[in-house]
PDB file of N, CA and C in Angstrom:
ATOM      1  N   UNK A   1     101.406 -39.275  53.353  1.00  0.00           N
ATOM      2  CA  UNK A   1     101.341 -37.840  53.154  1.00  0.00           C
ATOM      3  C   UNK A   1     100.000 -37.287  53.637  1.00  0.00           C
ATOM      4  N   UNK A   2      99.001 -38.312  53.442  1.00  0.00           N
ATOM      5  CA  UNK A   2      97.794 -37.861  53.857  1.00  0.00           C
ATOM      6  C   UNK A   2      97.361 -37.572  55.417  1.00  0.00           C
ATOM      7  N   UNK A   3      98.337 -38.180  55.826  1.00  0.00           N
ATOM      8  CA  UNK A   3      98.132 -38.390  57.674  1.00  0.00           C
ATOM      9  C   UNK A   3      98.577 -37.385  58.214  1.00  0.00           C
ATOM     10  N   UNK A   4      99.929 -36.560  57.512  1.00  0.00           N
ATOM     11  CA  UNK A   4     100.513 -35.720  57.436  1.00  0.00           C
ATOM     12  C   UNK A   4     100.016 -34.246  57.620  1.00  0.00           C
ATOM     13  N   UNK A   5      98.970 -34.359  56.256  1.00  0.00           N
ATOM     14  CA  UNK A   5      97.791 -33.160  56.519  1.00  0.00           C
ATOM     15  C   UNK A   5      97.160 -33.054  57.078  1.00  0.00           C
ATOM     16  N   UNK A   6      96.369 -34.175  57.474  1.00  0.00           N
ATOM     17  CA  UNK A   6      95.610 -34.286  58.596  1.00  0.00           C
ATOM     18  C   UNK A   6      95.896 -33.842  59.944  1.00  0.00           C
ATOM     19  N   UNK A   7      97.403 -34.888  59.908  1.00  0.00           N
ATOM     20  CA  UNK A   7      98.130 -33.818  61.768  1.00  0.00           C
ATOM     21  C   UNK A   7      98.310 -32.067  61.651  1.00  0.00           C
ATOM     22  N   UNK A   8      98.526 -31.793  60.839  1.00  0.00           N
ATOM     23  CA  UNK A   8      99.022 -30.421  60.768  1.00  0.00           C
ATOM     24  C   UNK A   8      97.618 -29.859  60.253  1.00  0.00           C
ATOM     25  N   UNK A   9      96.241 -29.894  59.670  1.00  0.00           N
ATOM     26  CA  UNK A   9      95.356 -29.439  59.793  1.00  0.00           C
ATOM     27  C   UNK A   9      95.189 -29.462  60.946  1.00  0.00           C
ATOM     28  N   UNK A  10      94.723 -30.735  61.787  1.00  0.00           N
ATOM     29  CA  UNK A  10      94.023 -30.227  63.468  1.00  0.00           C
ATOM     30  C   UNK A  10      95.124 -29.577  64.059  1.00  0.00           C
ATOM     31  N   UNK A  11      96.269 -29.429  63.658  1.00  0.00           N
ATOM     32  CA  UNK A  11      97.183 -28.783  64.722  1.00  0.00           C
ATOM     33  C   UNK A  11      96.336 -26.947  64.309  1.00  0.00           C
ATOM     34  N   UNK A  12      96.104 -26.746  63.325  1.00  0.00           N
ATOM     35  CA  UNK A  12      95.982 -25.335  63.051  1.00  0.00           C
ATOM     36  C   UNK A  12      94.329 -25.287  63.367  1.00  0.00           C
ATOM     37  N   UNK A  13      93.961 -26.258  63.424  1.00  0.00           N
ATOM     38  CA  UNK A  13      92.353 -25.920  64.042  1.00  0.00           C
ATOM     39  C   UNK A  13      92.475 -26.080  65.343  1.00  0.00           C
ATOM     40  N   UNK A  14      93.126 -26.428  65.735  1.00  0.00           N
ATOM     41  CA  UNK A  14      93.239 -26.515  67.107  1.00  0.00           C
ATOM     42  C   UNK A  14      93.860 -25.111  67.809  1.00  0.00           C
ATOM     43  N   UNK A  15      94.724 -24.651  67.092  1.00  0.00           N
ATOM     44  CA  UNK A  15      95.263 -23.127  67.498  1.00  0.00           C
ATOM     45  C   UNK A  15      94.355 -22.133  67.217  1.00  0.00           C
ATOM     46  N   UNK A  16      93.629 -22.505  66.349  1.00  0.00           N
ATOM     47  CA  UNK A  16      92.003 -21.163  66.465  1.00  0.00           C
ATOM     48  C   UNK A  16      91.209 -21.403  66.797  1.00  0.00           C
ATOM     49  N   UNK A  17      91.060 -22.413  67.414  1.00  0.00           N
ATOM     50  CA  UNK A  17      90.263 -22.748  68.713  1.00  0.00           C
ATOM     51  C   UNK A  17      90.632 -22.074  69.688  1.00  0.00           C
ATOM     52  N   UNK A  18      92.022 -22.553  69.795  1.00  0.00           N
ATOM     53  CA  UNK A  18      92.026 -21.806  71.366  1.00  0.00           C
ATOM     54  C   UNK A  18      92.254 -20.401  71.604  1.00  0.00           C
ATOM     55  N   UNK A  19      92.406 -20.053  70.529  1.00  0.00           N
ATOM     56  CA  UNK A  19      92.598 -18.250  70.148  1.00  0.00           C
ATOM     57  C   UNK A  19      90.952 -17.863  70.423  1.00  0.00           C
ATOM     58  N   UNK A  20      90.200 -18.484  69.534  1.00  0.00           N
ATOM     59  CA  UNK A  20      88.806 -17.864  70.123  1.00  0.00           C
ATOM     60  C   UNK A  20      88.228 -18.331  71.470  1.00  0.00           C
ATOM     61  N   UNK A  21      88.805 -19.366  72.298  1.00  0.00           N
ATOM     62  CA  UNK A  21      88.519 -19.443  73.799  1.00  0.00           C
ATOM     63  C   UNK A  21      89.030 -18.347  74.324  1.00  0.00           C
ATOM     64  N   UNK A  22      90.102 -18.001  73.948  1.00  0.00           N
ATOM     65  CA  UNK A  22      91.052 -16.538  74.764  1.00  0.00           C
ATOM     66  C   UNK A  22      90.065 -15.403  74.525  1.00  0.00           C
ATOM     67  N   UNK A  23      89.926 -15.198  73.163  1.00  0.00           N
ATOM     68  CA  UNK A  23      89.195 -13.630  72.807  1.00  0.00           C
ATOM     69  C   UNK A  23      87.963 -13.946  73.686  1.00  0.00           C
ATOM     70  N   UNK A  24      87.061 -15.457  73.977  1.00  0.00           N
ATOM     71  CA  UNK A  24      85.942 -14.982  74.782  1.00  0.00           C
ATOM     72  C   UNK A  24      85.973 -14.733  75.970  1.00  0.00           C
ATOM     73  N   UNK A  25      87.115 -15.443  76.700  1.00  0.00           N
ATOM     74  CA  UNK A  25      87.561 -15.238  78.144  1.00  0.00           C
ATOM     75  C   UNK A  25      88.183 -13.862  78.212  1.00  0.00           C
ATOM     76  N   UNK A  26      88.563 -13.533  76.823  1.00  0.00           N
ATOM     77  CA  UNK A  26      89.051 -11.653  77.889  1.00  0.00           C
ATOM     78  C   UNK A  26      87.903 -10.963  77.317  1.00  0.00           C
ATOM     79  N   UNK A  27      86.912 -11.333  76.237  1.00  0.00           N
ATOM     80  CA  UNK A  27      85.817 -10.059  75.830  1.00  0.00           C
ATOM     81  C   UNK A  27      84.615 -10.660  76.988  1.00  0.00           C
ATOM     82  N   UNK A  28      84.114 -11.768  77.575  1.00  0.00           N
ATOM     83  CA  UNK A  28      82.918 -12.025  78.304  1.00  0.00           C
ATOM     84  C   UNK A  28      83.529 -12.192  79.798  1.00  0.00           C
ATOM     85  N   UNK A  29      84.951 -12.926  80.138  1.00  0.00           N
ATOM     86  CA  UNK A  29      85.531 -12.952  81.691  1.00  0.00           C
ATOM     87  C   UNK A  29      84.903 -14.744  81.516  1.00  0.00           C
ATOM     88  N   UNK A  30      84.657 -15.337  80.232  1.00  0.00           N
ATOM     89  CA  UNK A  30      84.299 -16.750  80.128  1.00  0.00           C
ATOM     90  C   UNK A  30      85.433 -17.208  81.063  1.00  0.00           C
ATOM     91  N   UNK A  31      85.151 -18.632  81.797  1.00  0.00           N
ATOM     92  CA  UNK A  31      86.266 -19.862  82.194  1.00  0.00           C
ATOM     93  C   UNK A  31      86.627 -20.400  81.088  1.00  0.00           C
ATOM     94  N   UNK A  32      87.649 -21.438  80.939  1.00  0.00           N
ATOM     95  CA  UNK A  32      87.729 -22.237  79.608  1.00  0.00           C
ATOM     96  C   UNK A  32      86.836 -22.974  79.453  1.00  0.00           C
ATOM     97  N   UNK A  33      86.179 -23.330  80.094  1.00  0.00           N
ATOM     98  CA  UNK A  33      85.090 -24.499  79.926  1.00  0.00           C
ATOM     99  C   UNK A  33      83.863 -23.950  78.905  1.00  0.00           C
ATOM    100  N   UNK A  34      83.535 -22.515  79.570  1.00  0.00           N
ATOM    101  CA  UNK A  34      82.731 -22.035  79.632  1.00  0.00           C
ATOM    102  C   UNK A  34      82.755 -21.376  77.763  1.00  0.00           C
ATOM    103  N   UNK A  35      83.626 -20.774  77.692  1.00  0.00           N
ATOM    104  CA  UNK A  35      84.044 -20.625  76.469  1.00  0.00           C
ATOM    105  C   UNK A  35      83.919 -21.389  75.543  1.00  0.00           C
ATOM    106  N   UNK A  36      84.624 -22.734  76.161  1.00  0.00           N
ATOM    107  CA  UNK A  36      84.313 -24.144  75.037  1.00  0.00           C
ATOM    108  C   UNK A  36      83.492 -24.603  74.529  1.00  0.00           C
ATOM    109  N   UNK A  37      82.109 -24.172  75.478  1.00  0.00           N
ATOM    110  CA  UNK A  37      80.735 -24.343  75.125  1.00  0.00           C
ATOM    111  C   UNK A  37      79.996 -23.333  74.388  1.00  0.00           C
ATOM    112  N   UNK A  38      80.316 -22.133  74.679  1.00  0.00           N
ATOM    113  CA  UNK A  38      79.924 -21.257  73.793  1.00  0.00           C
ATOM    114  C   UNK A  38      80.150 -21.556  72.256  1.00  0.00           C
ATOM    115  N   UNK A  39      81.767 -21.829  72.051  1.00  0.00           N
ATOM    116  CA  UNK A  39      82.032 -22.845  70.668  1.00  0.00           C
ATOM    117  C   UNK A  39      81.171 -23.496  70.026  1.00  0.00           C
ATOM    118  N   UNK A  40      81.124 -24.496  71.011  1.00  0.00           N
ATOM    119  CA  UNK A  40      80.016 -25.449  70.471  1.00  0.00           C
ATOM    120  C   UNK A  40      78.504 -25.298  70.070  1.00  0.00           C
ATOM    121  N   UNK A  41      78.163 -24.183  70.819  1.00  0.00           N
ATOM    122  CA  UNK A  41      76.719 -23.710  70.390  1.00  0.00           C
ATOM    123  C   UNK A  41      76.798 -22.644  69.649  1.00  0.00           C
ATOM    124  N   UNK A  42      78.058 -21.818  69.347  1.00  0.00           N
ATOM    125  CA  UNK A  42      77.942 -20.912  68.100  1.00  0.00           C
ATOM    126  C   UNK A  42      78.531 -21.892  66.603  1.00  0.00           C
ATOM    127  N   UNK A  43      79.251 -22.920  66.853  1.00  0.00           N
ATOM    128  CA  UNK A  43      79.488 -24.236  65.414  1.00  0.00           C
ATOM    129  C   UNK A  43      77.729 -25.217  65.150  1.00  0.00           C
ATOM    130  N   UNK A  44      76.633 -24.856  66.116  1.00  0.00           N
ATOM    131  CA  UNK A  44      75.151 -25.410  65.914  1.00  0.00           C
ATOM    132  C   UNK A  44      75.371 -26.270  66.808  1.00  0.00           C
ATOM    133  N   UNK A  45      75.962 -27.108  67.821  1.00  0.00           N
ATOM    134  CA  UNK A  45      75.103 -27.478  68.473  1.00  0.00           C
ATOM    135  C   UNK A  45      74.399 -27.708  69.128  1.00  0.00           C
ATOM    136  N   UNK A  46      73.432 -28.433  69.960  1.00  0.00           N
ATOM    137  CA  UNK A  46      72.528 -28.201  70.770  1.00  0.00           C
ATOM    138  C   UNK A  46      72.942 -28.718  72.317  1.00  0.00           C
ATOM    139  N   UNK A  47      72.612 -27.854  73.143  1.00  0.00           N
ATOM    140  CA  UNK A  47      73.210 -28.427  74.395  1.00  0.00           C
ATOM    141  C   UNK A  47      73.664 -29.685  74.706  1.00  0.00           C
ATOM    142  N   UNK A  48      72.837 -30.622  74.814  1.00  0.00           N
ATOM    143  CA  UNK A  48      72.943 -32.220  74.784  1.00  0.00           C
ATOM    144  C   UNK A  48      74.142 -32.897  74.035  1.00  0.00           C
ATOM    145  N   UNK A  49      74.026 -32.198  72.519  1.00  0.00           N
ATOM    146  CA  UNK A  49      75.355 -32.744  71.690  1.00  0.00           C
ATOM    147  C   UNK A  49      76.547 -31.817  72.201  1.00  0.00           C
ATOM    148  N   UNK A  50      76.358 -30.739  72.835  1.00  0.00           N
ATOM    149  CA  UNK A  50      77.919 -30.074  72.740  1.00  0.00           C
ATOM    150  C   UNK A  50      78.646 -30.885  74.170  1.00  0.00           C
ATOM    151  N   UNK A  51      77.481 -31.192  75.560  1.00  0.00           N
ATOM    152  CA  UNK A  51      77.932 -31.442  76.625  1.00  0.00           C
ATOM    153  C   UNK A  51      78.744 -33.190  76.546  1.00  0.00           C
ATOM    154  N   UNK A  52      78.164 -34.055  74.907  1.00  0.00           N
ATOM    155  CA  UNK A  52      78.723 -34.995  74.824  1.00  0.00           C
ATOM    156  C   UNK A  52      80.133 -34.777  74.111  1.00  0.00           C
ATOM    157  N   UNK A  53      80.170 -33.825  73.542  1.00  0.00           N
ATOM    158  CA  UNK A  53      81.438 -33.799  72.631  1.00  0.00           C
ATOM    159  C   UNK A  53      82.643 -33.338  73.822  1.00  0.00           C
ATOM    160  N   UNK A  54      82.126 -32.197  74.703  1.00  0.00           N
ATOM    161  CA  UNK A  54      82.960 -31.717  75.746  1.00  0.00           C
ATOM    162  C   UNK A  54      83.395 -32.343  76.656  1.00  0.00           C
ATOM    163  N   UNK A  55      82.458 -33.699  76.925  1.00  0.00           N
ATOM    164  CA  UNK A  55      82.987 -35.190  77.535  1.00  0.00           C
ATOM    165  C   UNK A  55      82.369 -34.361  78.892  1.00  0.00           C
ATOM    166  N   UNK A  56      81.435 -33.826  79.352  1.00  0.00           N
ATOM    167  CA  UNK A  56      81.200 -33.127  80.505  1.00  0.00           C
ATOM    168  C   UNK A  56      79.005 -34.251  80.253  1.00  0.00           C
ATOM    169  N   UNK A  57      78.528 -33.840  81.869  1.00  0.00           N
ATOM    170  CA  UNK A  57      77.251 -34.410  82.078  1.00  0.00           C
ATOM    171  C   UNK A  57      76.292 -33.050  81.498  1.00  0.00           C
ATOM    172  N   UNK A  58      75.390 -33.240  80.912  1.00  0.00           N
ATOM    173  CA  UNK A  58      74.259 -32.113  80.525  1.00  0.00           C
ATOM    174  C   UNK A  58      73.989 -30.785  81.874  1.00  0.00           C
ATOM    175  N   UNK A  59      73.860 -31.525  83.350  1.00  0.00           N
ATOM    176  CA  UNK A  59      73.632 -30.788  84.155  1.00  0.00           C
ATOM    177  C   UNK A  59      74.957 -29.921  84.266  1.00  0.00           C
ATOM    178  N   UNK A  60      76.139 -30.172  83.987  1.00  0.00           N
ATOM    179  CA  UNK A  60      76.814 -29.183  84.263  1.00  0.00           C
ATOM    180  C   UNK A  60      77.136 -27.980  82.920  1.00  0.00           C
ATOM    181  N   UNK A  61      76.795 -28.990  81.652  1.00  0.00           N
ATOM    182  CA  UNK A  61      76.370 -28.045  80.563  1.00  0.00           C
ATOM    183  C   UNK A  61      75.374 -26.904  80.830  1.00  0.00           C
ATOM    184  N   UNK A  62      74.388 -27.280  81.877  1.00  0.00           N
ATOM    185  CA  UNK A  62      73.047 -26.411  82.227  1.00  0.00           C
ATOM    186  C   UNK A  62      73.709 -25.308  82.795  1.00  0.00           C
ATOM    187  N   UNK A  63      74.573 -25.740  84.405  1.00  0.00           N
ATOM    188  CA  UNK A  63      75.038 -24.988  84.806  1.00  0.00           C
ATOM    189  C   UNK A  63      75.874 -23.820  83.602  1.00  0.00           C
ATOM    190  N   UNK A  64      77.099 -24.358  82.918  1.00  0.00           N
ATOM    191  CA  UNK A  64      78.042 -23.223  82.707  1.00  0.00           C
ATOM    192  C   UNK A  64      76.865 -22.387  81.493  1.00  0.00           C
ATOM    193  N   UNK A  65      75.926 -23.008  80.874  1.00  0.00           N
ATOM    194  CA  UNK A  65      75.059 -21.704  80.068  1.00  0.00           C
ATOM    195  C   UNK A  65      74.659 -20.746  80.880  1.00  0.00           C
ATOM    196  N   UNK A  66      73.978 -21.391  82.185  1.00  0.00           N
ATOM    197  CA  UNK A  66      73.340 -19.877  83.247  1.00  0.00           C
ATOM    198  C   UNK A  66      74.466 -19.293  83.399  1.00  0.00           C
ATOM    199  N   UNK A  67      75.946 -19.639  83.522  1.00  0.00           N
ATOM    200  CA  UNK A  67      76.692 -18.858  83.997  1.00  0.00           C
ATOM    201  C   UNK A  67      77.299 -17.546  82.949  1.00  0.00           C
ATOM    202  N   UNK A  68      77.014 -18.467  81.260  1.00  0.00           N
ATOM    203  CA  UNK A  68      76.996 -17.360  80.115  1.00  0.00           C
ATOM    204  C   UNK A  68      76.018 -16.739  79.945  1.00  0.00           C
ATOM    205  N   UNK A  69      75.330 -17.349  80.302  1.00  0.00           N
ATOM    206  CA  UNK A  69      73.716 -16.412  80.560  1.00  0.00           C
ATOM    207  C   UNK A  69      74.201 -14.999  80.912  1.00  0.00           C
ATOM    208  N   UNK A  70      74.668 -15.057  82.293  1.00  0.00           N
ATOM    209  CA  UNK A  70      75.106 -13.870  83.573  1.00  0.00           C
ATOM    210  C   UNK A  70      76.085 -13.321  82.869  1.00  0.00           C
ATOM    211  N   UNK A  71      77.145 -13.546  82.307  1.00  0.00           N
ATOM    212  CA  UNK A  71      78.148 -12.813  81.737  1.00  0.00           C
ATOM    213  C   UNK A  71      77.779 -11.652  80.686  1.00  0.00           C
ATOM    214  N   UNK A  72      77.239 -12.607  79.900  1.00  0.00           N
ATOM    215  CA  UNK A  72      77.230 -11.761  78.251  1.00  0.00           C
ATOM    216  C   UNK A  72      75.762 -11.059  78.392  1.00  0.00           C
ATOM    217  N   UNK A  73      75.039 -11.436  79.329  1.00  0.00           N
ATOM    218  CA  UNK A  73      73.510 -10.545  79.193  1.00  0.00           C
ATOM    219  C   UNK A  73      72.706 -11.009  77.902  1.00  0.00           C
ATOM    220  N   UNK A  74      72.565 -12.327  77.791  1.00  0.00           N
ATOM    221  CA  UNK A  74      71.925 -12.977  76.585  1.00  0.00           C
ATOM    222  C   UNK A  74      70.998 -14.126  77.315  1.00  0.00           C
ATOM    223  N   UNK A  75      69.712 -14.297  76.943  1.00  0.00           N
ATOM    224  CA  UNK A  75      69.025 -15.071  77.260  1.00  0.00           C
ATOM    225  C   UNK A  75      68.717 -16.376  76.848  1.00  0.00           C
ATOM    226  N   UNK A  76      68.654 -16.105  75.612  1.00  0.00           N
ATOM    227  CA  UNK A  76      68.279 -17.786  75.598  1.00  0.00           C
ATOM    228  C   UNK A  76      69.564 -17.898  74.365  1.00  0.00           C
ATOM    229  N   UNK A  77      69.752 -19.109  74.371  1.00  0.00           N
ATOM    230  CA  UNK A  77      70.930 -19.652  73.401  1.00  0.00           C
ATOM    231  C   UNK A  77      71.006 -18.691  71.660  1.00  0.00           C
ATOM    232  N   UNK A  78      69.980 -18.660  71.099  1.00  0.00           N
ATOM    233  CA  UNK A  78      70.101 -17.974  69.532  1.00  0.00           C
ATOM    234  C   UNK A  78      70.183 -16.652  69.788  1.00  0.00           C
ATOM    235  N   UNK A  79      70.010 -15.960  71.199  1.00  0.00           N
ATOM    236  CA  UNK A  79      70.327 -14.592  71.077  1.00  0.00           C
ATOM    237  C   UNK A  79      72.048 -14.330  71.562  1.00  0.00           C
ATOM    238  N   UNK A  80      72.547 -15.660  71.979  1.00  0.00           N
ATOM    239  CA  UNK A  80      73.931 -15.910  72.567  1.00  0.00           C
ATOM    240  C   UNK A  80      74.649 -16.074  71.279  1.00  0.00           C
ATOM    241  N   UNK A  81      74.288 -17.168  70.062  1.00  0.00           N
ATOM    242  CA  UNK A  81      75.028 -17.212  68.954  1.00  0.00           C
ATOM    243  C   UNK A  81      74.984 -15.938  68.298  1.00  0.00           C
ATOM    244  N   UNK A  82      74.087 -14.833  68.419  1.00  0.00           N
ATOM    245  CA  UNK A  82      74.097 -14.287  67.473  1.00  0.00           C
ATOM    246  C   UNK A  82      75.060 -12.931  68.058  1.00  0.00           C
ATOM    247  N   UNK A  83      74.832 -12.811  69.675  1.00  0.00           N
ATOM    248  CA  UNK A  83      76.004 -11.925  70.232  1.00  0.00           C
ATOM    249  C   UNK A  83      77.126 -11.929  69.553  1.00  0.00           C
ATOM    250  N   UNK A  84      77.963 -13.138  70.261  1.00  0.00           N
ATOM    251  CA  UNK A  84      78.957 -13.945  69.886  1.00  0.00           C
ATOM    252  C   UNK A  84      79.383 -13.764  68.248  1.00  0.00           C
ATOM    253  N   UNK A  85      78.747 -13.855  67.767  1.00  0.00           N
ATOM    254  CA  UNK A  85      79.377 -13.471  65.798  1.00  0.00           C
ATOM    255  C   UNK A  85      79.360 -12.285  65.712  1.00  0.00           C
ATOM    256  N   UNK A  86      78.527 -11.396  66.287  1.00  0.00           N
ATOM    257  CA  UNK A  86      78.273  -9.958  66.107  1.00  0.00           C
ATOM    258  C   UNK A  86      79.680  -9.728  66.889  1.00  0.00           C
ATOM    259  N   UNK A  87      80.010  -9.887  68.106  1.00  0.00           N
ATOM    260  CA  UNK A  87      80.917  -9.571  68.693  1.00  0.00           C
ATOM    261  C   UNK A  87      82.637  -9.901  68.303  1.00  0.00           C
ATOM    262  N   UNK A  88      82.552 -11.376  68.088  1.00  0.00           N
ATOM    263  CA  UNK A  88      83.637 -11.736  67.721  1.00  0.00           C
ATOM    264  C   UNK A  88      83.499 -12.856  66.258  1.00  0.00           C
ATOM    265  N   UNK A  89      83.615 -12.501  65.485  1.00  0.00           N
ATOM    266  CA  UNK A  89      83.384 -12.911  63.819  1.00  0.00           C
ATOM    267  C   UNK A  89      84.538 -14.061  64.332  1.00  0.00           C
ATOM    268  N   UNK A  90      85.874 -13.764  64.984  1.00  0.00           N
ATOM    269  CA  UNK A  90      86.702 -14.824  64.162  1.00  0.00           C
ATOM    270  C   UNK A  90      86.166 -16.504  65.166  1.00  0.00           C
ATOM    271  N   UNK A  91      85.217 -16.028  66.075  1.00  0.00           N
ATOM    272  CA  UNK A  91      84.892 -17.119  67.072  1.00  0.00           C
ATOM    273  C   UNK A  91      84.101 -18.409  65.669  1.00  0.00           C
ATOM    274  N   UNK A  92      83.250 -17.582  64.922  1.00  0.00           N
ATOM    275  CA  UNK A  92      82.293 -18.537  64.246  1.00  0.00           C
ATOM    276  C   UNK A  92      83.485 -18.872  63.326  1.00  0.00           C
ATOM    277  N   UNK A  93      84.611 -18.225  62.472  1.00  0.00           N
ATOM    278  CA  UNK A  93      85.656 -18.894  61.776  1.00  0.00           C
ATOM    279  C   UNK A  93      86.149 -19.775  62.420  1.00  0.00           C
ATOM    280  N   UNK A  94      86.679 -20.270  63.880  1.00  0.00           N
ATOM    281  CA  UNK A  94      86.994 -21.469  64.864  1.00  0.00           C
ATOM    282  C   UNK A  94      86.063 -22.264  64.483  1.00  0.00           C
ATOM    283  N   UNK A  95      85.193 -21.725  64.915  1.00  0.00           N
ATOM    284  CA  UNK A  95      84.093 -22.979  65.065  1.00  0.00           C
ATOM    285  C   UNK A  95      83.938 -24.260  63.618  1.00  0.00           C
ATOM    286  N   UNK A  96      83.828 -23.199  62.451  1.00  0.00           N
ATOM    287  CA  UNK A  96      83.891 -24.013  61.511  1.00  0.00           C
ATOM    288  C   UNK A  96      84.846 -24.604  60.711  1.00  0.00           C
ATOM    289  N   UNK A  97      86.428 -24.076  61.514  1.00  0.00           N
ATOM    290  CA  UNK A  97      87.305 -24.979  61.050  1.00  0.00           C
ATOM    291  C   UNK A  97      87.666 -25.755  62.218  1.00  0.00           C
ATOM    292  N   UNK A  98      86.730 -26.728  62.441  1.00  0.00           N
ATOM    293  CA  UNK A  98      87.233 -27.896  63.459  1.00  0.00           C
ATOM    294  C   UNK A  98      87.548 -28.499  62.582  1.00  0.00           C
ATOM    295  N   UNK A  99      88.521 -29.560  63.037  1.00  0.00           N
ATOM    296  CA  UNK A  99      88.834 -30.854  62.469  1.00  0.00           C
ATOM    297  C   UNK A  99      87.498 -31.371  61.799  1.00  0.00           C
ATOM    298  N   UNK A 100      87.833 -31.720  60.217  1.00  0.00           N
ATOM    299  CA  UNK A 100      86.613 -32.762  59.817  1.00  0.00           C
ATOM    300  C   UNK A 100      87.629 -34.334  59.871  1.00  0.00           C
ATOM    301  N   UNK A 101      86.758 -35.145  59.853  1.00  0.00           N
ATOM    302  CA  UNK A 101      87.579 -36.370  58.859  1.00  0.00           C
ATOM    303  C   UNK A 101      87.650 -36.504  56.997  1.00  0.00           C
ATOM    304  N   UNK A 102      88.160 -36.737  56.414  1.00  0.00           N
ATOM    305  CA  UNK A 102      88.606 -36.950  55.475  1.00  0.00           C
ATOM    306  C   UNK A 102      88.168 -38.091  54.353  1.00  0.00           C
ATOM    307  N   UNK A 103      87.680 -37.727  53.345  1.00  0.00           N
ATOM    308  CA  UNK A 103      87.137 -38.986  52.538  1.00  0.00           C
ATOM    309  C   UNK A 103      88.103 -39.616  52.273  1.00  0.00           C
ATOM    310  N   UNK A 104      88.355 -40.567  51.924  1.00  0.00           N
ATOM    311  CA  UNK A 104      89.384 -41.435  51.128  1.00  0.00           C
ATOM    312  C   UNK A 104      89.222 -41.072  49.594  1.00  0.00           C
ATOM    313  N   UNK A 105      90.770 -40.720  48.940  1.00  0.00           N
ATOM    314  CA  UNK A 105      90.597 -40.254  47.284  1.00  0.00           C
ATOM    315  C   UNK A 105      90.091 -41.644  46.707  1.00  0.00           C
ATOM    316  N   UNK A 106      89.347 -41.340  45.385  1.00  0.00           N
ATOM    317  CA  UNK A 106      88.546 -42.416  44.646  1.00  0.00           C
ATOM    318  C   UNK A 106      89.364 -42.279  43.430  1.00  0.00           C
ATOM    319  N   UNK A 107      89.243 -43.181  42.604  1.00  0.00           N
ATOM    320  CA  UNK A 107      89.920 -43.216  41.573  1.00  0.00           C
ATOM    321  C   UNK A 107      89.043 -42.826  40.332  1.00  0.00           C
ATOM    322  N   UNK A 108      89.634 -42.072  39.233  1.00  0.00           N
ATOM    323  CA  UNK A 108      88.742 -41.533  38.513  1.00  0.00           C
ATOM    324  C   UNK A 108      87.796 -42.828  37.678  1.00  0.00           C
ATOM    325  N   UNK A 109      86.467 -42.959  37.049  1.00  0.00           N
ATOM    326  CA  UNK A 109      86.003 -43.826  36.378  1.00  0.00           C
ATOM    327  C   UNK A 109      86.498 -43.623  34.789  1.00  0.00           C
ATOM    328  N   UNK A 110      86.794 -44.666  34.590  1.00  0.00           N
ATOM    329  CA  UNK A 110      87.057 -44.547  32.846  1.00  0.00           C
ATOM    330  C   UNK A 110      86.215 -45.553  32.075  1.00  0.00           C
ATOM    331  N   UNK A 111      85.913 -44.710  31.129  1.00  0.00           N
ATOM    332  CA  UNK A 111      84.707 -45.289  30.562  1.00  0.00           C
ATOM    333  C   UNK A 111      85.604 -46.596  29.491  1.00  0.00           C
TER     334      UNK A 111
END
């Protein structure tokens, strides 16, 4: 049952994910890529960790920021997260319902 929730949680984090890739590609003219990364640096992370999670090389992480750079008219990354929430609130709700993993239930202690 537990595996259960699990599939059908990432299935629904996964659909507001890609709902907030859409809202940034029609509010900034983002690529998907480009979008994807914005994600990742409005959920905290830092270039280096988002370009490993995106399975992409840092230099092309470099690249698609100059290219959000040019879009949204934001300069350096914390004035980009803070666009980005100001602009679209439900982007930072994506962000923080990614998939987590799951503790394993513990059994209560009895004294």
């Amino acid at each position: 049952m537990t595996e259960f929730l699990n599939v059908q949680s990432q299935t629904v984090a996964e659909l507001i994910m890609n709902e907030s890739v859409e809202l940034l590609r029609g509010q900034f003219d983002l690529t998907p890529s480009e979008a994807r990364l914005t994600l990742r640096l409005v959920a905290g992370d830092k270039l280096q960790s988002a370009a490993v999670k995106l399975d992409i090389s840092y230099e092309t992480a470099r690249g698609h920021l100059k290219n959000i750079f040019n879009k949204t008219g934001a300069r350096r990354q914390a004035e980009l997260v803070v666009l980005i929430v100001t602009a679209l609130p439900a982007c930072l709700e994506a962000s923080r319902s990614r998939p987590q993993v799951e503790a394993a239930p513990t059994e209560p202690v009895r004294p």
